[in-house]
C-alpha atoms as a PDB file:
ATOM      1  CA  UNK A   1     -84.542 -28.651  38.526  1.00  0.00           C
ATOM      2  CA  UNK A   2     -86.438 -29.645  41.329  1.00  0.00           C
ATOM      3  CA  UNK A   3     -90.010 -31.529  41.058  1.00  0.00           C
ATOM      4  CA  UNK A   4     -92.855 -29.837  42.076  1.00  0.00           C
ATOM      5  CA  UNK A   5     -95.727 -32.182  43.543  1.00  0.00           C
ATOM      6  CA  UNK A   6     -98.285 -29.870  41.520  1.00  0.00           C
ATOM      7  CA  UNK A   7     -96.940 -31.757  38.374  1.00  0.00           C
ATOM      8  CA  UNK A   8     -98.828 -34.524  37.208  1.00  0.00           C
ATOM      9  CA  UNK A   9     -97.312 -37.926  37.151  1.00  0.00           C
ATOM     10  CA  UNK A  10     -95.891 -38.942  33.634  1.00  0.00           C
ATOM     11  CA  UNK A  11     -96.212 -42.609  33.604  1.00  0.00           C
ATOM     12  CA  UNK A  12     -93.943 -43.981  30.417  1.00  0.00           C
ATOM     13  CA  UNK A  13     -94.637 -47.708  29.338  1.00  0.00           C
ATOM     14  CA  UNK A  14     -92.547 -49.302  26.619  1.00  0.00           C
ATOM     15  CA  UNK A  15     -93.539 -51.786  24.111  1.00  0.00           C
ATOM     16  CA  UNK A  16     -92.606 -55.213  23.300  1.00  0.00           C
ATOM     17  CA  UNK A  17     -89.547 -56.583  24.837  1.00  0.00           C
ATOM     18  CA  UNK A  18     -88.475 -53.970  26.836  1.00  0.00           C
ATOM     19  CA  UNK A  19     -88.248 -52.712  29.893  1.00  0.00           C
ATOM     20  CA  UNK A  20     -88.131 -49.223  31.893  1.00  0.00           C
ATOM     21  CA  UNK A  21     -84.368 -48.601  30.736  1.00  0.00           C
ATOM     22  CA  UNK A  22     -86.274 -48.055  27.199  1.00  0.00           C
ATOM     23  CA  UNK A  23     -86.954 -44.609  28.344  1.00  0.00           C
ATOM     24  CA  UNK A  24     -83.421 -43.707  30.389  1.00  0.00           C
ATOM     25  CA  UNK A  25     -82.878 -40.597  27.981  1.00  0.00           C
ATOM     26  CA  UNK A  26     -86.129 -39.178  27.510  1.00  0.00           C
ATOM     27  CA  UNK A  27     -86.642 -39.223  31.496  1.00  0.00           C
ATOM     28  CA  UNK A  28     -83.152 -37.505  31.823  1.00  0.00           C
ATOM     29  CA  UNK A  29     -84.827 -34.504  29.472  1.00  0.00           C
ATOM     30  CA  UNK A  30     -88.075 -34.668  31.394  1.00  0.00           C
ATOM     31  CA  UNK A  31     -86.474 -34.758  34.986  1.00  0.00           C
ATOM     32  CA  UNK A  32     -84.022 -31.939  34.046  1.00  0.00           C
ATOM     33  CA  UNK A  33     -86.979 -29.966  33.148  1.00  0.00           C
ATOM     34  CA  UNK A  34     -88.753 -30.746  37.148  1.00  0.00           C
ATOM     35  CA  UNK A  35     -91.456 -33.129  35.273  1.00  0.00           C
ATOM     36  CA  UNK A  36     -92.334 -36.264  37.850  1.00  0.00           C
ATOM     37  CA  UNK A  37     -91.965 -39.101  35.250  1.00  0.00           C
ATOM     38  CA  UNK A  38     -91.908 -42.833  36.456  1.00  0.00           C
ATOM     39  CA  UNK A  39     -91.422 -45.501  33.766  1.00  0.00           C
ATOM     40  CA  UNK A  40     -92.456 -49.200  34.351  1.00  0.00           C
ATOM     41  CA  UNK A  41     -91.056 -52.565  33.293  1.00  0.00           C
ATOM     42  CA  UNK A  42     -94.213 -54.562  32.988  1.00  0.00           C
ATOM     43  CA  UNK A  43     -94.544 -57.961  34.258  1.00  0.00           C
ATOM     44  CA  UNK A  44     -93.355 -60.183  31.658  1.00  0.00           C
ATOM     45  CA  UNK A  45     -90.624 -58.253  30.595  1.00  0.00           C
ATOM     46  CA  UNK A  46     -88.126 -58.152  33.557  1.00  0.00           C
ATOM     47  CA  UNK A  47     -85.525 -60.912  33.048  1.00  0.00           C
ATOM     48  CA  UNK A  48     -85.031 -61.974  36.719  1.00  0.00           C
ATOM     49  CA  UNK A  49     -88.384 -63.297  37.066  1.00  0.00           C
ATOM     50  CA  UNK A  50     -88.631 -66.752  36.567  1.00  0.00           C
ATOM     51  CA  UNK A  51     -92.560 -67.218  35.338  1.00  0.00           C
ATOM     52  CA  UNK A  52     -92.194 -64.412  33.715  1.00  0.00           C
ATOM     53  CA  UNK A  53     -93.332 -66.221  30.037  1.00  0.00           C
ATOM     54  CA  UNK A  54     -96.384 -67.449  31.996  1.00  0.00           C
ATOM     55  CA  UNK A  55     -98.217 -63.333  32.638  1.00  0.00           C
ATOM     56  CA  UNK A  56    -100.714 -61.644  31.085  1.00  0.00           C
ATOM     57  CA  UNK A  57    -102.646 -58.884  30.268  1.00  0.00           C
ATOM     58  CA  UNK A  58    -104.276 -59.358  33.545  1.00  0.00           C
ATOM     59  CA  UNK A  59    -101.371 -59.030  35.224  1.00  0.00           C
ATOM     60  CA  UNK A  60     -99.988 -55.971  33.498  1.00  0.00           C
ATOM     61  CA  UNK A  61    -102.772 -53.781  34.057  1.00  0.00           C
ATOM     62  CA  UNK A  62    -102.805 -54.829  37.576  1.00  0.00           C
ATOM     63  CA  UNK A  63     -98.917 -53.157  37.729  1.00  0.00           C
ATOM     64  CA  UNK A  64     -99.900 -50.353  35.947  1.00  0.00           C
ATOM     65  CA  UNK A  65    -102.555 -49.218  38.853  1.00  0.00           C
ATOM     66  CA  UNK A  66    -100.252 -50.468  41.337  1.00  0.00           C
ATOM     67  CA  UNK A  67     -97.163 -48.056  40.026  1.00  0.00           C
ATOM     68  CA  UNK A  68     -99.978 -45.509  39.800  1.00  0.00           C
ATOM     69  CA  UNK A  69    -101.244 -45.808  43.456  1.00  0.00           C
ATOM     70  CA  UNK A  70     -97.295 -45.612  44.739  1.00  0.00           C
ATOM     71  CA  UNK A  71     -96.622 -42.316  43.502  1.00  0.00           C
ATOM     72  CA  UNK A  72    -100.073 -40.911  44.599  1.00  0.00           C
ATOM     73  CA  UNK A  73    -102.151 -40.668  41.234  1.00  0.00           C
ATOM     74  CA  UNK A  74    -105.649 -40.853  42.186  1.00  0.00           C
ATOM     75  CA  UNK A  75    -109.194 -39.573  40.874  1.00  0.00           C
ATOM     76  CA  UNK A  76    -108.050 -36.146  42.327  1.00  0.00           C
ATOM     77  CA  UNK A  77    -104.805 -36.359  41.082  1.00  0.00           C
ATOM     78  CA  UNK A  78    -104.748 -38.684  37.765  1.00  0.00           C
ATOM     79  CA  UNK A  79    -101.726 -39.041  35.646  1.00  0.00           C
ATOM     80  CA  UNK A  80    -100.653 -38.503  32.592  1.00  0.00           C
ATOM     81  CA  UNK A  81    -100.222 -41.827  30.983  1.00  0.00           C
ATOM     82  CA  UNK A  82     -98.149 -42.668  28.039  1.00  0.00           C
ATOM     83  CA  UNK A  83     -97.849 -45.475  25.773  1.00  0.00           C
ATOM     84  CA  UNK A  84     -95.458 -46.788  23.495  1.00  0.00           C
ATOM     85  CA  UNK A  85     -96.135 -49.674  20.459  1.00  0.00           C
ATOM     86  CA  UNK A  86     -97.667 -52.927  22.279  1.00  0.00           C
ATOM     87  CA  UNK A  87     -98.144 -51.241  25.230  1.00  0.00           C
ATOM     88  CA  UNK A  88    -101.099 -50.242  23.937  1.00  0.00           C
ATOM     89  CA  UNK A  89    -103.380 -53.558  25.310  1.00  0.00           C
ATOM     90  CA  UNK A  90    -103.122 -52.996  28.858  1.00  0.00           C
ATOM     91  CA  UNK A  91    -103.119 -49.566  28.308  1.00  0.00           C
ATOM     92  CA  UNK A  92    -106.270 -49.913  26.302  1.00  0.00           C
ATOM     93  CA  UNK A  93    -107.572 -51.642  29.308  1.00  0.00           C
ATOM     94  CA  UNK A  94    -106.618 -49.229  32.279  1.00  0.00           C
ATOM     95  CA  UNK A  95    -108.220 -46.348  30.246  1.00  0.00           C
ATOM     96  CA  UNK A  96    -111.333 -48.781  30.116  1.00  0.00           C
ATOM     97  CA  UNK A  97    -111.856 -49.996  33.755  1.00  0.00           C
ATOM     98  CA  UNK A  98    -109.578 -46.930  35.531  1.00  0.00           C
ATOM     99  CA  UNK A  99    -110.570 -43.781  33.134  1.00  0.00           C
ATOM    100  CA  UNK A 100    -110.463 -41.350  36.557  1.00  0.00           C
ATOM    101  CA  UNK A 101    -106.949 -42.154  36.778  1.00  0.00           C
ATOM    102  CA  UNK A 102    -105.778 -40.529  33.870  1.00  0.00           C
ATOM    103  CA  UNK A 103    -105.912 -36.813  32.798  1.00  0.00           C
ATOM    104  CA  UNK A 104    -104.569 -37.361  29.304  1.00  0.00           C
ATOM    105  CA  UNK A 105    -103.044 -40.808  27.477  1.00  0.00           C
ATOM    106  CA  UNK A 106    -100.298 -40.051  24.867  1.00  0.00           C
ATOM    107  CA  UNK A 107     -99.912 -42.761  22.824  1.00  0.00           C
ATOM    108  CA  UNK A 108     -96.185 -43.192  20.660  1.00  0.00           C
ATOM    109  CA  UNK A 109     -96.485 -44.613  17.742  1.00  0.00           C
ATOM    110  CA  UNK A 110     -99.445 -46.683  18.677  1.00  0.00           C
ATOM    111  CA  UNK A 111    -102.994 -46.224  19.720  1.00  0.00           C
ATOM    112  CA  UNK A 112    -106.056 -47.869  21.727  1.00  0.00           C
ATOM    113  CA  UNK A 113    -107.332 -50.950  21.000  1.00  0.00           C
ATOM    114  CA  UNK A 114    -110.669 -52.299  19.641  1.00  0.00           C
ATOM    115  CA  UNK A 115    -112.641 -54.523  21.744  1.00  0.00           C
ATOM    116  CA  UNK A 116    -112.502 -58.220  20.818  1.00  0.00           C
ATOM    117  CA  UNK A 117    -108.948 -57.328  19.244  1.00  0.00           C
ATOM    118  CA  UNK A 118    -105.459 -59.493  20.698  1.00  0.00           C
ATOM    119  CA  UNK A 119    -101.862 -58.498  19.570  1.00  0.00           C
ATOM    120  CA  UNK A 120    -101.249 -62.386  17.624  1.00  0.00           C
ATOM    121  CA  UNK A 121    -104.680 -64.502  17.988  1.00  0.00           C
ATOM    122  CA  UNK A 122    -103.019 -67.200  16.250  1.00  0.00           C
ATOM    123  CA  UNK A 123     -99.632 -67.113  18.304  1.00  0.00           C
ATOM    124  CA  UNK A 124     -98.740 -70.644  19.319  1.00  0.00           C
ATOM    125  CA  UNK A 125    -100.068 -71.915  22.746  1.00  0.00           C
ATOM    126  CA  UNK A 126     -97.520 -74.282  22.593  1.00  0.00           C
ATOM    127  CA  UNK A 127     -95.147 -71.909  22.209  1.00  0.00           C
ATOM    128  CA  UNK A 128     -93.734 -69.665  25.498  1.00  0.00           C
ATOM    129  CA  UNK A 129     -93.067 -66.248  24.767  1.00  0.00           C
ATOM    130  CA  UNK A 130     -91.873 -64.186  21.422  1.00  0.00           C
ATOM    131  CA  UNK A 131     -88.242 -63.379  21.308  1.00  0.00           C
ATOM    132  CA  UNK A 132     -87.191 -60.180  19.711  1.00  0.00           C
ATOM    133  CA  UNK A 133     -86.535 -60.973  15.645  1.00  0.00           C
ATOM    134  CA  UNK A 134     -83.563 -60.492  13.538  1.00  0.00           C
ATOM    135  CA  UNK A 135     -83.595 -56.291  12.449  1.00  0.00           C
ATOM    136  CA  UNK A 136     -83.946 -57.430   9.129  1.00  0.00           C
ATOM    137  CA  UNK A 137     -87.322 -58.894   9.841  1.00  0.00           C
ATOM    138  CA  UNK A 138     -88.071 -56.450  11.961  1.00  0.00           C
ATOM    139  CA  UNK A 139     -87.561 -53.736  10.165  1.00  0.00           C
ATOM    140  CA  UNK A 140     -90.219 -54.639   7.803  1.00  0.00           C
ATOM    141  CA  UNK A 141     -92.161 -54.988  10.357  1.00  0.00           C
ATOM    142  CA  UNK A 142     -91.544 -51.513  12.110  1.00  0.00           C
ATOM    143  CA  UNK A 143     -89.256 -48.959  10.632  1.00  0.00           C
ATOM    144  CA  UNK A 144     -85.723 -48.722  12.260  1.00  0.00           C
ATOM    145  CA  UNK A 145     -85.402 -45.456  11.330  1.00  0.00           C
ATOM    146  CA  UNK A 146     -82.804 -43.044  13.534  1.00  0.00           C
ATOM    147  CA  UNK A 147     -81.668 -45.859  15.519  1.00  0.00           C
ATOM    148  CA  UNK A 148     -77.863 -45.923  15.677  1.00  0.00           C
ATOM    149  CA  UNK A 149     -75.434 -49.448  15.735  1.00  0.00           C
ATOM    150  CA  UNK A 150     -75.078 -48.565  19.290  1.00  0.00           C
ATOM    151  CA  UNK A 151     -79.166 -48.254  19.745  1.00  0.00           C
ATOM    152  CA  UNK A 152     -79.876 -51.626  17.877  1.00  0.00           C
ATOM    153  CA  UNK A 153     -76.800 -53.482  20.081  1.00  0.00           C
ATOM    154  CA  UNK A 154     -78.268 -52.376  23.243  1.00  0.00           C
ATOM    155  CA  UNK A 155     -81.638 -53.244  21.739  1.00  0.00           C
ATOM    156  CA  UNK A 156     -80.529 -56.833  21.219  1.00  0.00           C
ATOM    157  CA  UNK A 157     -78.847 -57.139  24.156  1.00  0.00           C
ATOM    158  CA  UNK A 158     -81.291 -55.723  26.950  1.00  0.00           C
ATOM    159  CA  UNK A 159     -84.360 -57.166  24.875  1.00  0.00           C
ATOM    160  CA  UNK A 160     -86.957 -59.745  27.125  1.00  0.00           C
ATOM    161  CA  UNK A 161     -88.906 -61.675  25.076  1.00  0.00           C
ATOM    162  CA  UNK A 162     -92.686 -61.174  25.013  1.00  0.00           C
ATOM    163  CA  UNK A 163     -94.611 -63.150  26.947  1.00  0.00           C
ATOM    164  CA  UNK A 164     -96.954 -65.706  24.673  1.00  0.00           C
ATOM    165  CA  UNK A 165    -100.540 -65.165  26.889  1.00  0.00           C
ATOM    166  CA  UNK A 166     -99.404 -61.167  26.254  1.00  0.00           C
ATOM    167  CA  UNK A 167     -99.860 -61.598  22.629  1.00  0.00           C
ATOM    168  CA  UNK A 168    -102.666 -63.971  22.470  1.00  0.00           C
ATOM    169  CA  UNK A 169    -105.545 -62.810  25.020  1.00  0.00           C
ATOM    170  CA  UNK A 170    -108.322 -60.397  23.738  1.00  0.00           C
ATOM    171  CA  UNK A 171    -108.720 -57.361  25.219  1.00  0.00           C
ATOM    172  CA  UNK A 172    -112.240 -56.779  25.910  1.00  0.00           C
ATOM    173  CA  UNK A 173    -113.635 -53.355  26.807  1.00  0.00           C
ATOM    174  CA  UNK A 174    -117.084 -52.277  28.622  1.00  0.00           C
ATOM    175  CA  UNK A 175    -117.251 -48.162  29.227  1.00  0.00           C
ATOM    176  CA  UNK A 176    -116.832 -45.495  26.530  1.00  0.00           C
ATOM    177  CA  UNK A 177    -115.576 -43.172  28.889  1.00  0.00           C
ATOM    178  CA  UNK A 178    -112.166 -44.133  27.911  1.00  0.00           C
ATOM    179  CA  UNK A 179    -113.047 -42.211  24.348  1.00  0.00           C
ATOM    180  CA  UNK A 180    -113.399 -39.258  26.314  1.00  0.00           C
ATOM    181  CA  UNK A 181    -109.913 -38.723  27.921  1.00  0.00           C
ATOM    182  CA  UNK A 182    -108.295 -36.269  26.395  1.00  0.00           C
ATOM    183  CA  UNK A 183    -105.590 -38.128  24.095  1.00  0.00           C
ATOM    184  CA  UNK A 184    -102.209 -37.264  21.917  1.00  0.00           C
ATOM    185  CA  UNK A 185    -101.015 -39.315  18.867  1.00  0.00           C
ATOM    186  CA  UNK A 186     -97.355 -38.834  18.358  1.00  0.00           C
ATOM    187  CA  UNK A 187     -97.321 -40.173  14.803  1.00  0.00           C
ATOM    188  CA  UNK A 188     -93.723 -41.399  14.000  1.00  0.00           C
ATOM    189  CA  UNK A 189     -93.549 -44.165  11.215  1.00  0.00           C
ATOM    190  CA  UNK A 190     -96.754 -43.111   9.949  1.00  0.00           C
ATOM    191  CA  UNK A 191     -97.587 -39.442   9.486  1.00  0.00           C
ATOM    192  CA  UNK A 192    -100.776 -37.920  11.410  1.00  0.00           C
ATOM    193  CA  UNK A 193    -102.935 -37.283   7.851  1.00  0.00           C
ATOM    194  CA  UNK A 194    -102.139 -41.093   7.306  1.00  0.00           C
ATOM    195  CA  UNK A 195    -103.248 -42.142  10.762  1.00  0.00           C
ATOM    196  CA  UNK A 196    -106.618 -39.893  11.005  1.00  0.00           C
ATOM    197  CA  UNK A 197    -107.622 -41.401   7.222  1.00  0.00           C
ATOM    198  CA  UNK A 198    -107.000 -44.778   7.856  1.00  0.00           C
ATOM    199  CA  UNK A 199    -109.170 -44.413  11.375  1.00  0.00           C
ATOM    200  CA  UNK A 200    -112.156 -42.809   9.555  1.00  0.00           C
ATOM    201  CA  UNK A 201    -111.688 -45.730   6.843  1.00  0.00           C
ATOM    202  CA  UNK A 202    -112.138 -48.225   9.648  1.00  0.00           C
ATOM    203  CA  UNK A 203    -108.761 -50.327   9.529  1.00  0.00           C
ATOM    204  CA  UNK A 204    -109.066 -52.371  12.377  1.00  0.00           C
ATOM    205  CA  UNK A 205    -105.552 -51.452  14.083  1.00  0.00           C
ATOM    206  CA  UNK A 206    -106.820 -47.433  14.174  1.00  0.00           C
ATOM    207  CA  UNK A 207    -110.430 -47.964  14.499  1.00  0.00           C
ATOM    208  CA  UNK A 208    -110.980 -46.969  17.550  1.00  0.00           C
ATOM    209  CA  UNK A 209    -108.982 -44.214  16.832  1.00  0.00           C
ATOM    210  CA  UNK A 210    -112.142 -42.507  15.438  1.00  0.00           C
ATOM    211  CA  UNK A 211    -113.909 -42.960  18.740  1.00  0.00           C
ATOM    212  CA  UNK A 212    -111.783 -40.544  20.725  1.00  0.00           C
ATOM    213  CA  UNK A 213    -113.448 -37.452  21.279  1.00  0.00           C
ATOM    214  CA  UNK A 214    -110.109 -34.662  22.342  1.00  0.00           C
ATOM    215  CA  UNK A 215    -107.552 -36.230  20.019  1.00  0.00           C
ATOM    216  CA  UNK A 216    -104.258 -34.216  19.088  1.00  0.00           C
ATOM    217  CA  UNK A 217    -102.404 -35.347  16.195  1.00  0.00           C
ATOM    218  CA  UNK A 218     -98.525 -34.792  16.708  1.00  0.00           C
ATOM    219  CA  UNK A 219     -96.146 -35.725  13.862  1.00  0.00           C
ATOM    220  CA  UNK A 220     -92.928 -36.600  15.072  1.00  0.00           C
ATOM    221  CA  UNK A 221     -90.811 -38.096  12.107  1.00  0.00           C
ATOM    222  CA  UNK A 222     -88.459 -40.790  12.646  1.00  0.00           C
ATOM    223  CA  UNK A 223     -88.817 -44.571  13.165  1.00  0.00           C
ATOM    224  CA  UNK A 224     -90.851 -46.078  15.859  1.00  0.00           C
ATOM    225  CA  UNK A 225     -88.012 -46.470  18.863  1.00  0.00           C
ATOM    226  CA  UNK A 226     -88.871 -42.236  18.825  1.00  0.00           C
ATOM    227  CA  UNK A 227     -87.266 -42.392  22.683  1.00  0.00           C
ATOM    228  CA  UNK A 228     -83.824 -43.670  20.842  1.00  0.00           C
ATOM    229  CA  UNK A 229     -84.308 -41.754  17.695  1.00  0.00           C
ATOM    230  CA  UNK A 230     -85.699 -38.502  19.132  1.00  0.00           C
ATOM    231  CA  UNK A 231     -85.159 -38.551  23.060  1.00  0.00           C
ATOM    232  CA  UNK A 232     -85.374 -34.770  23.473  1.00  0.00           C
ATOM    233  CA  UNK A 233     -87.893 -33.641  21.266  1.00  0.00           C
ATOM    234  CA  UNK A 234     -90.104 -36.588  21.980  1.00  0.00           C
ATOM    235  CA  UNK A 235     -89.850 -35.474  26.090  1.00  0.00           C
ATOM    236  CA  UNK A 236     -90.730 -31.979  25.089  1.00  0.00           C
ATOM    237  CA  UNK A 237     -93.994 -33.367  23.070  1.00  0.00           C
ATOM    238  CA  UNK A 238     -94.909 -34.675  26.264  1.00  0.00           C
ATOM    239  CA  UNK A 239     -94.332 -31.658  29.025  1.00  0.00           C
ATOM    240  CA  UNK A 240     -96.166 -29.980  26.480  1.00  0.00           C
ATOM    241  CA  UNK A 241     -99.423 -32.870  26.593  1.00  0.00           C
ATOM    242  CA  UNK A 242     -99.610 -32.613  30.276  1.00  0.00           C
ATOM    243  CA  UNK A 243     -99.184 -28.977  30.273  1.00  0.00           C
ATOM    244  CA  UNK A 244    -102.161 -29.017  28.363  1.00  0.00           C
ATOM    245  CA  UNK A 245    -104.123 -30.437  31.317  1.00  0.00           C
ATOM    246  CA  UNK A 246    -102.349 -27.854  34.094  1.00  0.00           C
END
């Protein structure tokens, strides 16, 4: 189907150790259906760049806006911006210092940030980046659910590890417009009842959840690699979030 220019951009970001090919099948659903969806390898996480252990935050949000500005997202035209696991710092960020960029943030399995908050405080600074752990230990980390042999072998082998100053630098925010952009949880490994009580609790990884003030709640059950797991379903989850702002 051919793209129509009065489509929002759908800008997908992957989490930890991966890049843009994280989202190969989900894109082939959206760009079958004329959707105009770009997804980004942040800095850090492309394996032919040689300092690539040494970026940050900083520099991640600084590719975000610049992937934004190339394919023409502006205050007239903002995006819809979506965000999977640990991409959730810079994201957190953008929405903070950028909000008129983005007409709706769908976050996957994840969620913004709290100010003050880093990914591993206490990760090493001795040590250079974070390399992608055995499944074993990963899996009780984040549920592995739906993911074939053939998902967790491409997994291991296309993996980057995660850049150390990623995981240790605080995010810190300074506008509470980002609470009002409209916003989507697609709860996967936990289910949306879950997320919402834990946010009004206060746990400090959904806290600010409570701030946001359009929130949809979309359960999507599988494990939380949902673009592996769930390709097709999770792509229609998101034509229908930025048909919402159409």
């Amino acid at each position: 189907m051919t793209q129509t220019t009065d489509r929002p951009a759908i800008l997908l970001i992957p989490g930890h150790w991966l890049g843009a090919w994280a989202w190969d099948a989900v894109r082939e659903h959206l760009d079958a259906a004329g959707e105009r969806a770009v997804a980004l390898t942040l800095p850090g996480l492309d394996p032919g760049d040689p300092g690539r252990a040494a970026r940050t935050l900083e520099d991640q949000v600084a590719a975000i806006l610049d992937a934004l500005s190339r394919n023409g997202v502006s205050a007239s035209a903002p995006a819809i911006v979506v965000a999977h696991s640990g991409a959730n710092f810079p994201v957190t960020l953008l929405l903070d210092r950028h909000p008129e960029l983005v007409r709706r943030v769908v976050w996957v399995d994840s969620g913004p940030v709290s100010s003050g908050s880093a990914f591993a405080a206490g990760f090493p600074e001795e040590t250079a980046d974070l390399p992608l752990p055995a499944f074993d230990v990963l899996g009780r980390q984040a549920s592995l659910e739906g993911l074939s042999d053939e998902d967790l072998a491409r997994f291991r082998a296309r993996a980057v590890a995660e850049p150390g100053p990623v995981l240790r630098e605080p995010v810190e925010l300074t506008d509470d417009a980002h609470t009002r952009i409209p916003a989507t949880l697609v709860c996967c490994s936990i289910p949306g009842a879950r997320l919402r009580q834990l946010a009004q609790e206060g746990h400090p990884m959904f806290a600010e959840v409570a701030r946001l003030e359009q929130l949809d709640v979309i359960d999507l059950p599988t494990g939380h690699w949902p673009m592996w797991s769930r390709p097709r379903d999770l792509a229609e989850i998101l034509r229908a979030a930025a048909s919402r702002t159409r």
